[in-house]
C-alpha atoms as a PDB file:
ATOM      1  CA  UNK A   1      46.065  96.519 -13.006  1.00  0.00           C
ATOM      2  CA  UNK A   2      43.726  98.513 -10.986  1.00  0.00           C
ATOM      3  CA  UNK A   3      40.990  96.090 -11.840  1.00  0.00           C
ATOM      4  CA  UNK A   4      43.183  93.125 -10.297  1.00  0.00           C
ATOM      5  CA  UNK A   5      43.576  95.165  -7.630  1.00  0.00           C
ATOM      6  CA  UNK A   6      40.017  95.947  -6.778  1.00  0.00           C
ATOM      7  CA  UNK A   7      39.351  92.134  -7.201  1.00  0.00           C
ATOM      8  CA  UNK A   8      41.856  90.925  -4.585  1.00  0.00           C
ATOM      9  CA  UNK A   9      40.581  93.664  -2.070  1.00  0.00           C
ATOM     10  CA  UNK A  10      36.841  92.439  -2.953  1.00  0.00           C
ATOM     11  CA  UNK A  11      38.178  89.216  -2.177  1.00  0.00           C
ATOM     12  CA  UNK A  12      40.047  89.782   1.058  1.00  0.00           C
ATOM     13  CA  UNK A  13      36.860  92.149   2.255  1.00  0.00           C
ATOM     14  CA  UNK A  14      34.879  88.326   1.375  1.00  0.00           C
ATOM     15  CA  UNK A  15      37.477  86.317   3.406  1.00  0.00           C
ATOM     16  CA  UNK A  16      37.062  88.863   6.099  1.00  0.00           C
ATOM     17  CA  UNK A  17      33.830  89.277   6.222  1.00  0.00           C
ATOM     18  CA  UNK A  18      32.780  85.354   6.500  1.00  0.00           C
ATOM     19  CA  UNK A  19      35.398  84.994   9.323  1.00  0.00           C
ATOM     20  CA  UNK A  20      33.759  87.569  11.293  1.00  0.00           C
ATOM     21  CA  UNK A  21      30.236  86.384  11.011  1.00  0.00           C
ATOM     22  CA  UNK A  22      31.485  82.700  11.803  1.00  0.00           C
ATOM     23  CA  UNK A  23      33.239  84.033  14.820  1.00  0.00           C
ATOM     24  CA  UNK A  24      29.767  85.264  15.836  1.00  0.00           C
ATOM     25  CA  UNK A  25      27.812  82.539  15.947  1.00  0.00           C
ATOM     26  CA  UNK A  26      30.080  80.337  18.388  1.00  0.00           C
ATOM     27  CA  UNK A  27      27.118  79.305  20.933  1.00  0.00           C
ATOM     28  CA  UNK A  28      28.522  79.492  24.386  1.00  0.00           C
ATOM     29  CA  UNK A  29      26.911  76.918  26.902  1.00  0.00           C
ATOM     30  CA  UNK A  30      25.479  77.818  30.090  1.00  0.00           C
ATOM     31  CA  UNK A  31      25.791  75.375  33.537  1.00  0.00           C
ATOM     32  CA  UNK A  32      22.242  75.913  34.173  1.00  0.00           C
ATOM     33  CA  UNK A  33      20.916  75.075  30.082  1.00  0.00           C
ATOM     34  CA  UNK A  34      23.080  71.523  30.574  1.00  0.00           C
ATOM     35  CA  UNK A  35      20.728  68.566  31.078  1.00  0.00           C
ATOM     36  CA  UNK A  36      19.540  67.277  34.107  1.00  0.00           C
ATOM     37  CA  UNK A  37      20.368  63.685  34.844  1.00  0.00           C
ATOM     38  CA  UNK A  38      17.401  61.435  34.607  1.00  0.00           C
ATOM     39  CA  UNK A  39      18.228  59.015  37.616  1.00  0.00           C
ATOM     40  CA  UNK A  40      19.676  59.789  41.432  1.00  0.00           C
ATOM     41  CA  UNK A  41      22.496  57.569  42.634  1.00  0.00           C
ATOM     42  CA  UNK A  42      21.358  56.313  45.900  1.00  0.00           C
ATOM     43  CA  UNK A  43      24.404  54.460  48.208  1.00  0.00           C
ATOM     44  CA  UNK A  44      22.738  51.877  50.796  1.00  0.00           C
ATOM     45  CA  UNK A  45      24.757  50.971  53.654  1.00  0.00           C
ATOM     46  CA  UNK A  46      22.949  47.990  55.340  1.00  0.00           C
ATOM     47  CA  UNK A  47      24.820  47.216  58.387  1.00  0.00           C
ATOM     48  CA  UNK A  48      21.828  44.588  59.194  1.00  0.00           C
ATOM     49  CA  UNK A  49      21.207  40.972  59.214  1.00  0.00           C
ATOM     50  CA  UNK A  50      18.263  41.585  57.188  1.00  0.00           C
ATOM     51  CA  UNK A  51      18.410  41.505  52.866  1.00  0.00           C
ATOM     52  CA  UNK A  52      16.819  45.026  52.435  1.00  0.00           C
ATOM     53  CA  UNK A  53      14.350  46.116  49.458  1.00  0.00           C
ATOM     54  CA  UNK A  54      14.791  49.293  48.568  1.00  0.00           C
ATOM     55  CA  UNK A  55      11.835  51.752  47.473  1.00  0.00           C
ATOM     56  CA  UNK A  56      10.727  54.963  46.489  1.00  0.00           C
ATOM     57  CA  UNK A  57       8.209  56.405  48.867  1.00  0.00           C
ATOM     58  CA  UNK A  58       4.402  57.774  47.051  1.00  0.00           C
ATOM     59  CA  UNK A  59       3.214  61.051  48.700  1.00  0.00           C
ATOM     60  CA  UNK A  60       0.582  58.567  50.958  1.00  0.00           C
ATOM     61  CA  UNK A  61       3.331  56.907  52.028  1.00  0.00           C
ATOM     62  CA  UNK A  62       3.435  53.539  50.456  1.00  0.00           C
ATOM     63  CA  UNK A  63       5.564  51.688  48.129  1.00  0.00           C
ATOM     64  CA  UNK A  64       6.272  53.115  45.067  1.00  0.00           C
ATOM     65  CA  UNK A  65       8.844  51.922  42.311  1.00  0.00           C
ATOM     66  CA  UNK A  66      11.613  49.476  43.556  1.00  0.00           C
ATOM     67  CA  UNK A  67      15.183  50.668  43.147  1.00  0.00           C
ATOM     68  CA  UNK A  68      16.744  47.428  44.557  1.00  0.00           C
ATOM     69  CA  UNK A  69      17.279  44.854  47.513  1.00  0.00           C
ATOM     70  CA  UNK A  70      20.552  45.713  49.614  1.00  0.00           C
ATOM     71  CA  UNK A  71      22.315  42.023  51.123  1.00  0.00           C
ATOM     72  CA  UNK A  72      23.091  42.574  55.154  1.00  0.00           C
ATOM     73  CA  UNK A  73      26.070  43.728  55.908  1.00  0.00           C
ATOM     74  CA  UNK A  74      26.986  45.091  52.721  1.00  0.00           C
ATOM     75  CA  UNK A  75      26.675  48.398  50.384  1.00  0.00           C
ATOM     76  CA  UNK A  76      25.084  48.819  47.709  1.00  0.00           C
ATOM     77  CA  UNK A  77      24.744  51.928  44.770  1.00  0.00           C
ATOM     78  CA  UNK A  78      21.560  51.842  43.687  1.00  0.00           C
ATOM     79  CA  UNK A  79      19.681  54.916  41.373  1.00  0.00           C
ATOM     80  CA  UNK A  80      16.312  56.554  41.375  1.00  0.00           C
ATOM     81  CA  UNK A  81      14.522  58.165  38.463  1.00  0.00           C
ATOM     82  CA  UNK A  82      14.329  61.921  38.979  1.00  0.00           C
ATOM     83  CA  UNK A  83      10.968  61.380  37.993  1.00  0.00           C
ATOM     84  CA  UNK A  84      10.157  59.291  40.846  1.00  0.00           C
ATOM     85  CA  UNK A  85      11.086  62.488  43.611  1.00  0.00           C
ATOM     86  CA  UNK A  86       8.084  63.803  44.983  1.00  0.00           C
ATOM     87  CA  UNK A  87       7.391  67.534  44.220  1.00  0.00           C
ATOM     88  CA  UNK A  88       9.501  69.958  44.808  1.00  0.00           C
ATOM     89  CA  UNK A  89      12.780  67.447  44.668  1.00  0.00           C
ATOM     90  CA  UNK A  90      12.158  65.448  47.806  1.00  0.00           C
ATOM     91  CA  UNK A  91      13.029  62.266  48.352  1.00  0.00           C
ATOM     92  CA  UNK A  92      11.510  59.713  50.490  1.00  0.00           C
ATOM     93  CA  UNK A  93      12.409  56.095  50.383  1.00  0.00           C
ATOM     94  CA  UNK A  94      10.651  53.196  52.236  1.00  0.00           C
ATOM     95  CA  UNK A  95      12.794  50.314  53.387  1.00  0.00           C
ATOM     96  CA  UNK A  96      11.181  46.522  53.719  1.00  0.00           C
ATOM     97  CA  UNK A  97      13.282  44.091  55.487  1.00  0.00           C
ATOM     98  CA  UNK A  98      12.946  40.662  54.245  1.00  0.00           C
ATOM     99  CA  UNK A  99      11.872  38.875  57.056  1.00  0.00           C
ATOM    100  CA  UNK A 100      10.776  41.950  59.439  1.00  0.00           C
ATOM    101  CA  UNK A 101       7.693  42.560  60.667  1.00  0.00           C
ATOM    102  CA  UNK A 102       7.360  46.497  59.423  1.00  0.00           C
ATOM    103  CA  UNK A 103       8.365  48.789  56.782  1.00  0.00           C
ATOM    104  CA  UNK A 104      10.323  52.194  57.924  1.00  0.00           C
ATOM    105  CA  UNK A 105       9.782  55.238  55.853  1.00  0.00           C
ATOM    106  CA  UNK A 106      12.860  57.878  55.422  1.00  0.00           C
ATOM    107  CA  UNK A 107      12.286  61.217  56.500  1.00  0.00           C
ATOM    108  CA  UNK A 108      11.668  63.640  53.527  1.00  0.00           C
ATOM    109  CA  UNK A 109      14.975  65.212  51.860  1.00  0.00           C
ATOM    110  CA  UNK A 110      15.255  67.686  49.160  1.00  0.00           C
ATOM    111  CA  UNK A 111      17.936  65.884  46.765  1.00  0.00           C
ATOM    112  CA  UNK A 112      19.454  68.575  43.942  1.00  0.00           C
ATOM    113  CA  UNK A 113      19.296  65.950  40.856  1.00  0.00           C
ATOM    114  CA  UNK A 114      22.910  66.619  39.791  1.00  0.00           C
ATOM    115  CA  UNK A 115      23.800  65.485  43.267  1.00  0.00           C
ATOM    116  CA  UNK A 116      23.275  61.890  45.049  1.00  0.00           C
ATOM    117  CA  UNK A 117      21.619  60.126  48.516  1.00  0.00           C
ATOM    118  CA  UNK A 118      23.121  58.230  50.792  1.00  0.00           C
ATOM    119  CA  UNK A 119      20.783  55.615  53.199  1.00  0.00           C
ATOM    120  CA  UNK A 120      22.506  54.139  56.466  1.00  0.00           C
ATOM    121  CA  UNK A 121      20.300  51.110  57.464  1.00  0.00           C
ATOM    122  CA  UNK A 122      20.828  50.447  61.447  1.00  0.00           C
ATOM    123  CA  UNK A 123      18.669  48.086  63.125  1.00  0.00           C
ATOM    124  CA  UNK A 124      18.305  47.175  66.655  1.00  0.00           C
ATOM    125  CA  UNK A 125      17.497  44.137  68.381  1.00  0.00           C
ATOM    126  CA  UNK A 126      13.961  43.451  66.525  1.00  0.00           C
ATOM    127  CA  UNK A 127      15.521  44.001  63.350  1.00  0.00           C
ATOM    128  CA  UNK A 128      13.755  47.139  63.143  1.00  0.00           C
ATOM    129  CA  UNK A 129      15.151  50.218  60.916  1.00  0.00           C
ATOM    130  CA  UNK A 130      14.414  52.710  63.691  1.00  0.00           C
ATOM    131  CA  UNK A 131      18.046  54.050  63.592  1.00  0.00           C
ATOM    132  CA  UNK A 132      18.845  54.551  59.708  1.00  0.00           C
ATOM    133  CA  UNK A 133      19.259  57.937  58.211  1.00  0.00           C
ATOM    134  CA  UNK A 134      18.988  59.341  54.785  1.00  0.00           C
ATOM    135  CA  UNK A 135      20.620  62.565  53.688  1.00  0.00           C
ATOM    136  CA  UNK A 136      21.565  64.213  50.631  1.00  0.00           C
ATOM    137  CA  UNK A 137      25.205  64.344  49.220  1.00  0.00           C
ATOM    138  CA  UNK A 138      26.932  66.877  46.956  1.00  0.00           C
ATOM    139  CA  UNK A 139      28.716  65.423  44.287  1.00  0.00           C
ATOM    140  CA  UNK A 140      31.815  66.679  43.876  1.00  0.00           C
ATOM    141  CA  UNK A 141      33.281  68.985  40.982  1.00  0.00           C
ATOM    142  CA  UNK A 142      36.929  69.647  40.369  1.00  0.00           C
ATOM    143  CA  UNK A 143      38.278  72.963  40.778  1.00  0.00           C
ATOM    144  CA  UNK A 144      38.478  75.504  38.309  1.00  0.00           C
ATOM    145  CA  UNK A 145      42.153  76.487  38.063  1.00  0.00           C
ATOM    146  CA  UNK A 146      42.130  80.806  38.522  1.00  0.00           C
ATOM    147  CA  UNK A 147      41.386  82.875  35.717  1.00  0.00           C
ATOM    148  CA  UNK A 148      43.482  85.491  34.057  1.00  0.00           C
ATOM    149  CA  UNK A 149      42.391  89.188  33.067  1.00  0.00           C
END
């Protein structure tokens, strides 16, 4: 009797025993550990006459990878690879209008990767981009509901 005894309590000390050390190694996951994304979404609004291509900017200046061709008069979503920022997370895009005489070149924006880029391309009367703007965007995260001691 006290032998069956001492086995069940071995037993239950076991049982006990594994279910603490399982509860221990639960890995908890941090915000900043997750991932990165590996691209940018980049919305083009191209309220032009022009078809505009669409391209990342090298530090120099010139044309680096394509990311697309935006019709006139339209919008477009577009992505960039993260790898194709400059240093430091800055974007710079350079804008060819099919048909124009010159290129225009963003101004430099520092563009979290998690987050997105909108472009506005405005042209005047030479169908120059002279009044487009490109800014960074937060993407939006939904709220966490309050916690409770």
């Amino acid at each position: 009797m006290e032998c069956a005894i001492v086995r069940r309590l071995a037993g239950a000390t076991l049982v006990a025993a594994g279910a603490v050390v399982s509860s221990c190694q639960q890995q908890h996951f941090d915000d900043a550990a997750a991932p990165q994304p590996q691209r940018i979404a980049v919305i083009v609004r191209n309220s032009g006459f022009l078809d505009a291509n669409v391209y990342a900017a090298l530090p120099n200046g010139a044309r680096g990878a394509r990311l697309g061709t935006v019709t006139g008069f339209s919008t477009a979503r577009l992505s960039m690879r993260v790898s194709d920022l400059l240093p430091g997370n800055v974007m710079i895009l350079r804008i060819h209008g099919i048909g124009a005489r010159n290129d225009w070149v963003s101004q430099a924006v520092i563009v979290d990767p998690s987050d997105y880029a909108e472009l506005d391309l405005m042209t005047d009367a030479n169908n120059e981009y002279r009044y487009s703007n490109l800014y960074p965007r937060i993407t939006r995260t939904a709220a966490l509901p309050p916690s409770h001691p």
